[in-house]
Protein backbone atom coordinates (compact mmCIF):
# COMPACT_ATOMS: atom_id res chain seq x y z
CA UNK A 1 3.39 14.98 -11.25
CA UNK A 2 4.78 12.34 -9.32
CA UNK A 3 8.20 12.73 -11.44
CA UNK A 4 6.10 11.57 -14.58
CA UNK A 5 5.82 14.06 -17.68
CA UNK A 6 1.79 13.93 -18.78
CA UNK A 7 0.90 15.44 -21.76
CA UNK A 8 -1.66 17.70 -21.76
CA UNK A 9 -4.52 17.90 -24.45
CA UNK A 10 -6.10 20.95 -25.68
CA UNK A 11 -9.99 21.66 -26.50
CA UNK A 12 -12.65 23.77 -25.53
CA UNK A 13 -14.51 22.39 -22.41
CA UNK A 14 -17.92 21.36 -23.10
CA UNK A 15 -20.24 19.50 -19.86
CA UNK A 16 -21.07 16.63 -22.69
CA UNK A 17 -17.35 16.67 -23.97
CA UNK A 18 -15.84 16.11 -20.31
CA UNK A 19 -18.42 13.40 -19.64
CA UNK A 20 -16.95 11.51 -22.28
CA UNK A 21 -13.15 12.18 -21.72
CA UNK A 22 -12.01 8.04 -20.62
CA UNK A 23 -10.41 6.78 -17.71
CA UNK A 24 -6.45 7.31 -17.92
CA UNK A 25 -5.56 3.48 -18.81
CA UNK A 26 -3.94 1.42 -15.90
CA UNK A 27 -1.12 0.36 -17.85
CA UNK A 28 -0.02 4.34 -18.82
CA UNK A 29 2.98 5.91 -16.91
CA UNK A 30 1.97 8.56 -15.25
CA UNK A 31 -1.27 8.38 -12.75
CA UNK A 32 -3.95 11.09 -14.74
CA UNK A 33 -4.51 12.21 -17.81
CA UNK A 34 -4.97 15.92 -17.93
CA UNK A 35 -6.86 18.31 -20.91
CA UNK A 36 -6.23 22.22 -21.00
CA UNK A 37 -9.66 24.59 -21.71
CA UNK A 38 -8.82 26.74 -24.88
CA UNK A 39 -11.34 28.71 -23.61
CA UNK A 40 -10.24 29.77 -20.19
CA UNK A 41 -6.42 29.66 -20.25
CA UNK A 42 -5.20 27.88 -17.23
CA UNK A 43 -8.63 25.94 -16.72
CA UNK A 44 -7.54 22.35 -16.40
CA UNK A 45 -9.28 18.69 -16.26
CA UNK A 46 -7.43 15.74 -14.46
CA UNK A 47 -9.04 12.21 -15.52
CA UNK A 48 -7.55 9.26 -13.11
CA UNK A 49 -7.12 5.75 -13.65
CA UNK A 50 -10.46 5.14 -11.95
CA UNK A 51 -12.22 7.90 -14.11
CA UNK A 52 -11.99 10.33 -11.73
CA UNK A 53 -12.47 13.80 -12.81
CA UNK A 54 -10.97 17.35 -11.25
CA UNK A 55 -11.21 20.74 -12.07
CA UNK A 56 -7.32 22.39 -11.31
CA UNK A 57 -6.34 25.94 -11.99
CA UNK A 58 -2.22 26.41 -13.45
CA UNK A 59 -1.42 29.83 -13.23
CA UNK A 60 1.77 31.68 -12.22
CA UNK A 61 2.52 34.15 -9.25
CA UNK A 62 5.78 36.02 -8.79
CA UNK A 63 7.15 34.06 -11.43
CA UNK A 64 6.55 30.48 -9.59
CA UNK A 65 4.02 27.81 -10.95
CA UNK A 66 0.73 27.06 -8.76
CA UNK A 67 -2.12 24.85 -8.69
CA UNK A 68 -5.38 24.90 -7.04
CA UNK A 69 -7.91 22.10 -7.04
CA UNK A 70 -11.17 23.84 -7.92
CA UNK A 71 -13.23 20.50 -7.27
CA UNK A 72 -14.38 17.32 -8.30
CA UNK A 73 -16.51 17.10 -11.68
CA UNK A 74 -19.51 16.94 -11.73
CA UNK A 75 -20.30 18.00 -8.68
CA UNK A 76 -18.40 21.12 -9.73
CA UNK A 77 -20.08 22.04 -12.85
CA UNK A 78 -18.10 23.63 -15.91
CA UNK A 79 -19.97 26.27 -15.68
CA UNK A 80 -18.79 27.01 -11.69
CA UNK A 81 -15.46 26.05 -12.80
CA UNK A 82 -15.03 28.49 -15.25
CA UNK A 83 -16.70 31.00 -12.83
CA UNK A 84 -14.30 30.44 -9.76
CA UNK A 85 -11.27 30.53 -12.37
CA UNK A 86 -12.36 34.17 -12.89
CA UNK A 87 -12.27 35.23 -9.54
CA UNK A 88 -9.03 33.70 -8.99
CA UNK A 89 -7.44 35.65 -12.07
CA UNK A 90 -9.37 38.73 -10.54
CA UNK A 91 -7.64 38.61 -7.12
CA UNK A 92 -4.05 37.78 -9.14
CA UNK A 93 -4.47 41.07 -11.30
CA UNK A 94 -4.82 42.85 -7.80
CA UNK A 95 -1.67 41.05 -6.76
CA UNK A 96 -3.40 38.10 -4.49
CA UNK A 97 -2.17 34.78 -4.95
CA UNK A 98 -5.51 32.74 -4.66
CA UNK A 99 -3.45 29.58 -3.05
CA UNK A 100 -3.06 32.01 -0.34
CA UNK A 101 -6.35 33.14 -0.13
CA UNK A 102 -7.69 30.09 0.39
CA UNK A 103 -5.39 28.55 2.40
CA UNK A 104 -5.84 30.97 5.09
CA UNK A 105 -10.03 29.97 5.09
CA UNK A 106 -8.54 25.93 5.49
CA UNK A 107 -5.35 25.86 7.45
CA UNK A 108 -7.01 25.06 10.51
CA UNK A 109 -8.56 21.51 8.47
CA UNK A 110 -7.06 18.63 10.80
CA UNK A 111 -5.27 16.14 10.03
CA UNK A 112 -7.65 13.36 10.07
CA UNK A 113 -10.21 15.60 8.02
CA UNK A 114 -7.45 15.92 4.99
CA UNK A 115 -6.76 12.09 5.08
CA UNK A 116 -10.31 11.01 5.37
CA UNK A 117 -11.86 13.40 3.03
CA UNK A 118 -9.10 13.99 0.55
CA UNK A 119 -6.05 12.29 0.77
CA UNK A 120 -7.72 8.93 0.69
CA UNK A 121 -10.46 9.69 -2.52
CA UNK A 122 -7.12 10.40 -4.32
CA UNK A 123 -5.32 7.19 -2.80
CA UNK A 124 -8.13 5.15 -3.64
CA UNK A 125 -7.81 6.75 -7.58
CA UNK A 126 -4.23 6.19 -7.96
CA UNK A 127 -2.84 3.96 -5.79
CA UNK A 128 -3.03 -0.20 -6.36
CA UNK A 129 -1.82 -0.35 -2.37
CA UNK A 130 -4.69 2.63 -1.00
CA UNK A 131 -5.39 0.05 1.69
CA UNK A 132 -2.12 -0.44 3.06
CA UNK A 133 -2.16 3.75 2.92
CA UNK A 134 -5.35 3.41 4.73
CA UNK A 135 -3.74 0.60 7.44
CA UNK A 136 -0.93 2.83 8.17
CA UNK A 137 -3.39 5.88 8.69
CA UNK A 138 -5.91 4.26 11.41
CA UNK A 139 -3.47 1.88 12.93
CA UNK A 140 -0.51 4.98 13.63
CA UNK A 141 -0.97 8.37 12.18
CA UNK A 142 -4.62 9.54 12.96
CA UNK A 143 -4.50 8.35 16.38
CA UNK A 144 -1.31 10.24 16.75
CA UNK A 145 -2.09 13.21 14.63
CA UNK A 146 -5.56 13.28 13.61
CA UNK A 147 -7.07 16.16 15.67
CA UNK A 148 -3.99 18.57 15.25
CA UNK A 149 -4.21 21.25 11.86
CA UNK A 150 -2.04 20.37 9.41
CA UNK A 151 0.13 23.24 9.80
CA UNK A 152 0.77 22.19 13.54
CA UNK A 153 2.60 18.52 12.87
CA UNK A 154 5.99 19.78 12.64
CA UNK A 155 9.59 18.02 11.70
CA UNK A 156 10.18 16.82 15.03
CA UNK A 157 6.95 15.54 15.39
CA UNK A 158 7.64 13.25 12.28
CA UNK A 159 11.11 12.49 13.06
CA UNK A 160 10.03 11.01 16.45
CA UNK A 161 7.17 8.79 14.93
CA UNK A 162 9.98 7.83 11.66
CA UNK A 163 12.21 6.71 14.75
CA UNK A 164 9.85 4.45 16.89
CA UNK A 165 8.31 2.78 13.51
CA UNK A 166 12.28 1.93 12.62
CA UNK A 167 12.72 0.42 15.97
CA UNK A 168 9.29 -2.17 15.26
CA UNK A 169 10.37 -2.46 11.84
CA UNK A 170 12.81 -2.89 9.10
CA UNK A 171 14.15 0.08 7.73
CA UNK A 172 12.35 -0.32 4.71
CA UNK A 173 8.86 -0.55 6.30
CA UNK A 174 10.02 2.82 8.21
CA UNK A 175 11.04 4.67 4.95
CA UNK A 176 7.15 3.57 3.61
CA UNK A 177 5.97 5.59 6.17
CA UNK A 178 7.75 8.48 5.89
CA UNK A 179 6.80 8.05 2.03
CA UNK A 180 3.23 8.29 2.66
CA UNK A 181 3.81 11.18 5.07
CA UNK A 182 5.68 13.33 2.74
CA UNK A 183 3.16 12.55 -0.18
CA UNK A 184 0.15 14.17 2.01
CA UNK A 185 1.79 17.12 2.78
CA UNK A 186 3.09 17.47 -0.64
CA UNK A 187 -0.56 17.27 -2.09
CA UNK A 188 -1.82 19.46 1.20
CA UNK A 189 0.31 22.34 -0.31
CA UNK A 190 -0.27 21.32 -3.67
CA UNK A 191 -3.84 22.05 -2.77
CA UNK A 192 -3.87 25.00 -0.83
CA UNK A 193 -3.77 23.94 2.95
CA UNK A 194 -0.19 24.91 4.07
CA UNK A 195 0.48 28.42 2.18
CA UNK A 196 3.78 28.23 3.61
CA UNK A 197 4.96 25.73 1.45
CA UNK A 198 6.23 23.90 4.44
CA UNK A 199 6.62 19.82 4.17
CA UNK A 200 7.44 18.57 7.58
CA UNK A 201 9.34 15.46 5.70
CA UNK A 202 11.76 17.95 4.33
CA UNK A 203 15.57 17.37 5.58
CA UNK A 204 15.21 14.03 7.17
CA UNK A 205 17.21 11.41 5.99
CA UNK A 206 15.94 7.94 5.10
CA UNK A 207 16.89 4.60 6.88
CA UNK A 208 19.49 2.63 4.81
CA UNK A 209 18.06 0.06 3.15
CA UNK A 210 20.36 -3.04 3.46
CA UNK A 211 18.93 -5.12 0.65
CA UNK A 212 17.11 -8.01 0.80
CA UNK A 213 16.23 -8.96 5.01
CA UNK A 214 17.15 -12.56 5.52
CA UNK A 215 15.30 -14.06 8.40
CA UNK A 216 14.41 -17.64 8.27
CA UNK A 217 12.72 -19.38 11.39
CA UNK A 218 14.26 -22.39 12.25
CA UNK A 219 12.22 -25.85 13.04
CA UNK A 220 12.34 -25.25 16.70
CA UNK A 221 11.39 -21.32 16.47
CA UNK A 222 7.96 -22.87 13.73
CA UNK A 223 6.73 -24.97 16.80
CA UNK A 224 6.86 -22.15 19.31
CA UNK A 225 5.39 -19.87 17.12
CA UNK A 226 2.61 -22.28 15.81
CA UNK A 227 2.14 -23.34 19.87
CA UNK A 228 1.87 -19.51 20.45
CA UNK A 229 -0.96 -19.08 18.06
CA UNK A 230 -2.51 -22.09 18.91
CA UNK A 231 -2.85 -20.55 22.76
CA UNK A 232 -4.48 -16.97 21.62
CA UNK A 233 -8.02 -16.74 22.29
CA UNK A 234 -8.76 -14.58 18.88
CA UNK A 235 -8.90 -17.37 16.41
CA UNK A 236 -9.12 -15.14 13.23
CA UNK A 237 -6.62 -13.31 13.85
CA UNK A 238 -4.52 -16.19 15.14
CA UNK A 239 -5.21 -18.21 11.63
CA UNK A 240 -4.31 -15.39 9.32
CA UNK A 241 -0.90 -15.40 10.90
CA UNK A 242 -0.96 -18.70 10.68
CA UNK A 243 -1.99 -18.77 6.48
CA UNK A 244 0.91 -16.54 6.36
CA UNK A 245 3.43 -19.21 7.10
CA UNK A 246 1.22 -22.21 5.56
CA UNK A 247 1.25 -20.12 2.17
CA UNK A 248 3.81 -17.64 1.71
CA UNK A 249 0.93 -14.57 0.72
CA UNK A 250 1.37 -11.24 1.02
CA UNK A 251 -0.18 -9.76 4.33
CA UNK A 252 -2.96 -7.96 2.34
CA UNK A 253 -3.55 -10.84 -0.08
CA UNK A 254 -4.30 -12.64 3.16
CA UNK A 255 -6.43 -10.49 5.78
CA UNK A 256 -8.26 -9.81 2.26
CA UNK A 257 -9.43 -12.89 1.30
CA UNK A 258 -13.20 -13.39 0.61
CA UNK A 259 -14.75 -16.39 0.59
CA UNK A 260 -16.15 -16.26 -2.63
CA UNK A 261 -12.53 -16.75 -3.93
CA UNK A 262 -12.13 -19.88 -2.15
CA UNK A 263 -12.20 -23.49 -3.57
CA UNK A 264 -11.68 -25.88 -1.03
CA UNK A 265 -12.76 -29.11 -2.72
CA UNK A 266 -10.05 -27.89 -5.46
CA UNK A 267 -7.90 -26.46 -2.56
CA UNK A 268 -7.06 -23.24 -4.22
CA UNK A 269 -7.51 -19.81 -3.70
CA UNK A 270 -8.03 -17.21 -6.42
CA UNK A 271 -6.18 -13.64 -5.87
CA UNK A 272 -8.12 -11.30 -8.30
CA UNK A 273 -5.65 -8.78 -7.98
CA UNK A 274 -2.57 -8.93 -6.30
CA UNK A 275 0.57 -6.54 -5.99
CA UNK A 276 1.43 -6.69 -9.66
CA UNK A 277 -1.80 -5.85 -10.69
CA UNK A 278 -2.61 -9.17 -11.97
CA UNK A 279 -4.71 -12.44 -11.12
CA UNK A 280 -3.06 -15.81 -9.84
CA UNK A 281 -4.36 -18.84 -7.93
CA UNK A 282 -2.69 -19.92 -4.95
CA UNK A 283 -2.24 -23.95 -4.23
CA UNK A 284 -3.00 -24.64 -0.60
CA UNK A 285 -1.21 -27.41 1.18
CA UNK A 286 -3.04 -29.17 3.67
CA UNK A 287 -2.23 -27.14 6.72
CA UNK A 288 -3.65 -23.60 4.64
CA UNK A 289 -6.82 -25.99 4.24
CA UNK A 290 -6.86 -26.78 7.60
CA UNK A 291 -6.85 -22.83 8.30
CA UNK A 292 -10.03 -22.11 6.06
CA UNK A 293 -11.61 -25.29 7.33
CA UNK A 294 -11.51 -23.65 10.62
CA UNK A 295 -12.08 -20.41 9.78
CA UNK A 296 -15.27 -21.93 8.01
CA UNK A 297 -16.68 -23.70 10.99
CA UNK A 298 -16.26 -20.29 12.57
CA UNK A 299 -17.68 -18.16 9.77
CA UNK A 300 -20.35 -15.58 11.05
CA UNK A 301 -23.77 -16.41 7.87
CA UNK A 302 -22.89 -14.26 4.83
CA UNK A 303 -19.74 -12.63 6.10
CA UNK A 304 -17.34 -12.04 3.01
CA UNK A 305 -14.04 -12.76 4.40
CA UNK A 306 -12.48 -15.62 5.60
CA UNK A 307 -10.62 -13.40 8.28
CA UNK A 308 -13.57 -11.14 9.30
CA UNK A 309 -13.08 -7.93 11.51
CA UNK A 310 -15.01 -6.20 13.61
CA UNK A 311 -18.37 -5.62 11.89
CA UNK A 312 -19.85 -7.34 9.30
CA UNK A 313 -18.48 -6.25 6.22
CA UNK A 314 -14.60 -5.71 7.12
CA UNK A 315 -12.10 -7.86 7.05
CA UNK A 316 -9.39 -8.12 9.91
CA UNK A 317 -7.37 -5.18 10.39
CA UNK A 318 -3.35 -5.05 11.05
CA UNK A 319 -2.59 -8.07 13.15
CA UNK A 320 0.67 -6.57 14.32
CA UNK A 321 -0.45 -6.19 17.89
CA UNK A 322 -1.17 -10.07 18.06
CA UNK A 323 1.88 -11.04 16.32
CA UNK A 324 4.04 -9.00 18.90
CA UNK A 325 2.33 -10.76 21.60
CA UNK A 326 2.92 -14.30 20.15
CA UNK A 327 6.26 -13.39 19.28
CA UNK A 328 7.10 -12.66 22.73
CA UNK A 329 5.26 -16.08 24.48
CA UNK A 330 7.62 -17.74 21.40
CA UNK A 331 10.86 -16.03 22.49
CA UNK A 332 11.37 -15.21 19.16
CA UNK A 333 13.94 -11.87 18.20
CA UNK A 334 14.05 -9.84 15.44
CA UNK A 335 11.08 -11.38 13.21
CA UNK A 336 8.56 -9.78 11.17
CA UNK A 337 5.32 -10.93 9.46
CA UNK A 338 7.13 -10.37 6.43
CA UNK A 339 9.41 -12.90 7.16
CA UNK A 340 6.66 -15.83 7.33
CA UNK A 341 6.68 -15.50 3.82
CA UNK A 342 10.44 -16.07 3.58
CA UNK A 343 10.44 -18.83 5.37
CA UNK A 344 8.08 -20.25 3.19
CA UNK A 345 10.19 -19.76 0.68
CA UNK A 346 13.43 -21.17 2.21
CA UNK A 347 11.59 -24.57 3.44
CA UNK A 348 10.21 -24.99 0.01
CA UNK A 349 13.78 -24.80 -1.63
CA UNK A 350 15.19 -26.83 1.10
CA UNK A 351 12.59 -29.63 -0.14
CA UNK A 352 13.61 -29.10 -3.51
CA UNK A 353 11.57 -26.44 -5.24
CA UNK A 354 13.16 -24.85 -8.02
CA UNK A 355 13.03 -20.80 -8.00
CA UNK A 356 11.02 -21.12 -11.41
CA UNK A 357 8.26 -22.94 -8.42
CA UNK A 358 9.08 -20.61 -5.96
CA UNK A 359 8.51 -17.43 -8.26
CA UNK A 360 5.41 -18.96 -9.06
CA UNK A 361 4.32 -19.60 -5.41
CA UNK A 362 5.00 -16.18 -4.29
CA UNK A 363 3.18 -14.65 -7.08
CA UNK A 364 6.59 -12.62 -7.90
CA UNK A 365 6.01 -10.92 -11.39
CA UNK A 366 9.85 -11.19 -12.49
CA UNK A 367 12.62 -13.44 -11.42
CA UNK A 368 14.42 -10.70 -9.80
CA UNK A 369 12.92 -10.81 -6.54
CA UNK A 370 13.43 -14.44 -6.38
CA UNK A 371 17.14 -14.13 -6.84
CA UNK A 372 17.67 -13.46 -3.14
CA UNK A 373 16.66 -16.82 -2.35
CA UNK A 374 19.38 -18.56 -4.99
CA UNK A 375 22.12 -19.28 -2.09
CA UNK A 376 19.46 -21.10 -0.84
CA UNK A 377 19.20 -23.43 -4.19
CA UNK A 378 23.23 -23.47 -4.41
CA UNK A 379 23.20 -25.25 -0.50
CA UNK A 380 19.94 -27.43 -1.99
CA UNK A 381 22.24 -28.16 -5.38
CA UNK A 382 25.50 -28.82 -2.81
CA UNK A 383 23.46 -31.31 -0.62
CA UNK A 384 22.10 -33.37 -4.15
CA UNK A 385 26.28 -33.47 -5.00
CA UNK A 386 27.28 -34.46 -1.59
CA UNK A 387 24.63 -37.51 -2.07
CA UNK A 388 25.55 -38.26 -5.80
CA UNK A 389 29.09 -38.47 -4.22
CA UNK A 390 28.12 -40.95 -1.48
CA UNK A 391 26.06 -43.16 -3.81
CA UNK A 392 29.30 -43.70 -5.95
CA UNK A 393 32.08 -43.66 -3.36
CA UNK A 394 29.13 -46.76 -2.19
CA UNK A 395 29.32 -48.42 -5.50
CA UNK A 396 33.48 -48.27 -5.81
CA UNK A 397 33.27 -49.59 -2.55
C-alpha cells in the first residue's frame, strides 16, 4: 500500500492477542503493520502508526485482488469480524463480489461524509501533515464538493478546480491538491464506495514543477507589505503573516503555535514537532517578539494559541484570503506566503549567515534544501572579495 511492500504476520486471532499487537513504529517504511488470521483465510488486521486497528477482508474475484474494510477494532469485535467474513465468502461462492454488494448500499455517501468520517480518521493515523489535508478540505473541496455522492465528482469537475488552484498557486501547491484528491478516491474504491473502480484523478497530467521558486521581496516591496498588515483590522491574522516574515516558519508551525511553547523572557519558541518529525527551538529576533508581545496583550484568558481562531480552542485557519487582500493594497505580483520564508532566508545570507545558520533557522533536516539558497552565499562571498580588494588597493595606495 502506498507503493510500500508490508509484510504480513501470521497467527490465529485471539480478542486478547489483537489487544496487544503494538503500534506500527513511526520510523518503519510503510504506514501499517498488517497480521493474517490462520484461522479464517483472508481475515486481516491493519495496526497504524497511531495504534489504530482495522479489520480488512483480501480475497480474489474473477481473478483480481480486493479489499474490504470490515471495521475498526474494537468496536468491531473478532467475533463479528470473523462472522461478516463468512457472509462475504458466502455471496463469492454464489458468484457476488461483496465490494459490489456493498458499494451499491453506500454510493450515494457524499463527499463531505467520506472525508469527515473516514478519510480524515485515516489521515489523522498516517499522515504527519493531516492538518494541512484537513485545511485544504474546509477551505476548497467540501465547500465545492461536499454535498455531491462520490460517484457524481467527475474528471472535469477536478480538472477545473486543479486549474483555478494553479492560477493562485505554484504549480507545486496545485499538484498537492490533486495528490490529496486522487488519494481519497483511491481509498473510496479501495473501500467499497465507487464499485466502478473509477478515480476521477485518472488521465490528468500534473503541473511541471520548475524546481526550487525564487521570489525574494525587495526592501521597498517589505515596507508595503508590513504597512499593509499594519492597516487590516484582524490583528491575529495580520501578525501571523507578519511572524512569517520576522521568522522564516513554516505556515503550520506558525498558525499552530500554543502559548505554552512560548518563552519570551528567553525569546524562543519551542516546535514540538515540526515537518521532519522532530523538535527544534526557534530564536526570535526582536520584531517576532514584538508579534507575541502583541498577540499577548490581545490574548482572549486561557486560549491556547498565540494566533487564536474562531472559538476557543482553534487556532487561526488559512490566512490566504487576508494575504491576497494585503497583497493587493501592497501592489505586490506573483508572491506567496511561502515566499516570506525565503525571504527570510535571503536577508539573513545577505547579512552574512552561513547556510550551516540558515539550515538551522529554517529547521531544514538535510542540507539539500538549503542548497537553493547557495548563489545567494556566492554574491555574499563576492561582496566580502570586492571589500578585501578595496582595503588593499587602499593600503598600496
Amino acid at each position: 500500500m502506498d507503493g510500500q511492500v508490508r509484510e504480513c504476520r501470521r497467527f490465529r486471532f485471539t480478542q486478547k492477542a489483537i489487544e496487544s499487537l503494538p503500534q506500527q513504529p513511526p520510523d518503519a517504511r510503510s504506514r501499517e503493520a498488517e497480521y493474517s488470521d490462520v484461522e479464517v483465510v483472508g481475515l486481516r488486521v491493519i495496526v497504524s502508526k497511531t495504534g489504530r486497528k482495522f479489520f480488512d477482508f483480501r480475497y480474489r474475484f474473477n481473478k483480481r485482488k480486493r479489499v474490504l474494510r470490515v471495521g475498526e477494532f474494537p468496536s468491531v469485535s473478532l467475533k463479528d469480524a470473523r462472522q461478516r467474513v463468512h457472509e462475504y465468502k458466502n455471496g463469492l461462492s454464489r458468484g457476488i463480489d461483496p465490494l459490489i454488494e456493498r458499494g451499491n448500499l453506500v454510493s450515494a455517501i457524499s463527499f463531505a461524509e467520506f472525508a469527515d468520517k473516514e478519510f480524515m480518521p485515516y489521515a489523522k493515523a498516517n499522515k504527519r501533515s493531516w492538518k494541512t489535508d484537513l485545511g485544504k478540505l474546509k477551505n476548497d473541496l467540501i465547500p465545492l464538493w461536499g454535498k455531491l455522492p462520490l460517484s457524481a465528482i467527475s474528471t472535469r469537475d477536478v480538472q477545473g478546480l486543479y486549474s483555478r488552484v494553479r492560477t493562485e498557486n505554484s504549480p507545486t501547491y496545485a499538484n498537492r491538491y490533486l495528490a490529496l484528491i486522487g488519494r481519497m478516491f483511491t481509498l473510496a474504491i479501495q473501500w467499497g464506495h465507487l464499485p466502478d473502480g473509477k478515480n476521477p484523478t485518472r488521465g490528468i497530467k500534473k503541473y511541471r514543477e520548475n524546481g526550487a521558486r525564487e521570489r525574494f521581496l525587495a526592501r521597498d516591496e517589505i515596507d508595503r507589505l508590513l504597512a499593509a498588515l499594519d492597516a487590516r483590522p484582524e490583528r491575529a491574522t495580520a501578525n501571523a503573516i507578519k511572524f512569517l516574515l520576522f521568522t522564516g516558519m513554516r505556515r503550520g508551525e506558525a498558525i499552530g503555535l500554543k502559548w505554552e511553547n512560548v518563552d519570551l523572557e528567553k525569546a524562543t519558541v519551542f516546535l514540538p514537532k515540526t515537518k521532519s518529525g522532530k523538535t527544534r527551538t526557534v530564536m526570535l529576533n526582536v520584531l517576532a517578539k514584538s508579534v507575541l508581545e502583541e498577540m499577548a496583550a490581545l490574548r482572549t484568558k486561557g486560549h491556547p494559541y498565540v494566533f487564536p481562531g474562531k472559538t476557543s480552542k482553534t487556532h487561526l485557519a488559512e490566512p490566504r484570503k487576508t494575504f491576497e487582500n494585503v497583497k493587493s493594497a501592497a501592489g505586490l505580483d506573483n508572491l506567496h506566503l511561502h515566499d516570506l520564508r525565503h525571504t527570510f532566508a535571503s536577508l539573513a545570507i545577505n547579512q552574512g549567515a552561513s547556510l550551516y545558520e540558515v539550515q538551522k533557522l529554517l529547521g531544514h533536516a538535510s542540507s539539500q534544501m538549503t542548497q537553493r539558497y547557495a548563489h545567494l552565499a556566492d554574491e555574499s562571498l563576492r561582496a566580502v572579495t570586492d571589500d578585501v580588494a578595496k582595503e588593499i588597493t587602499h593600503a598600496v595606495a
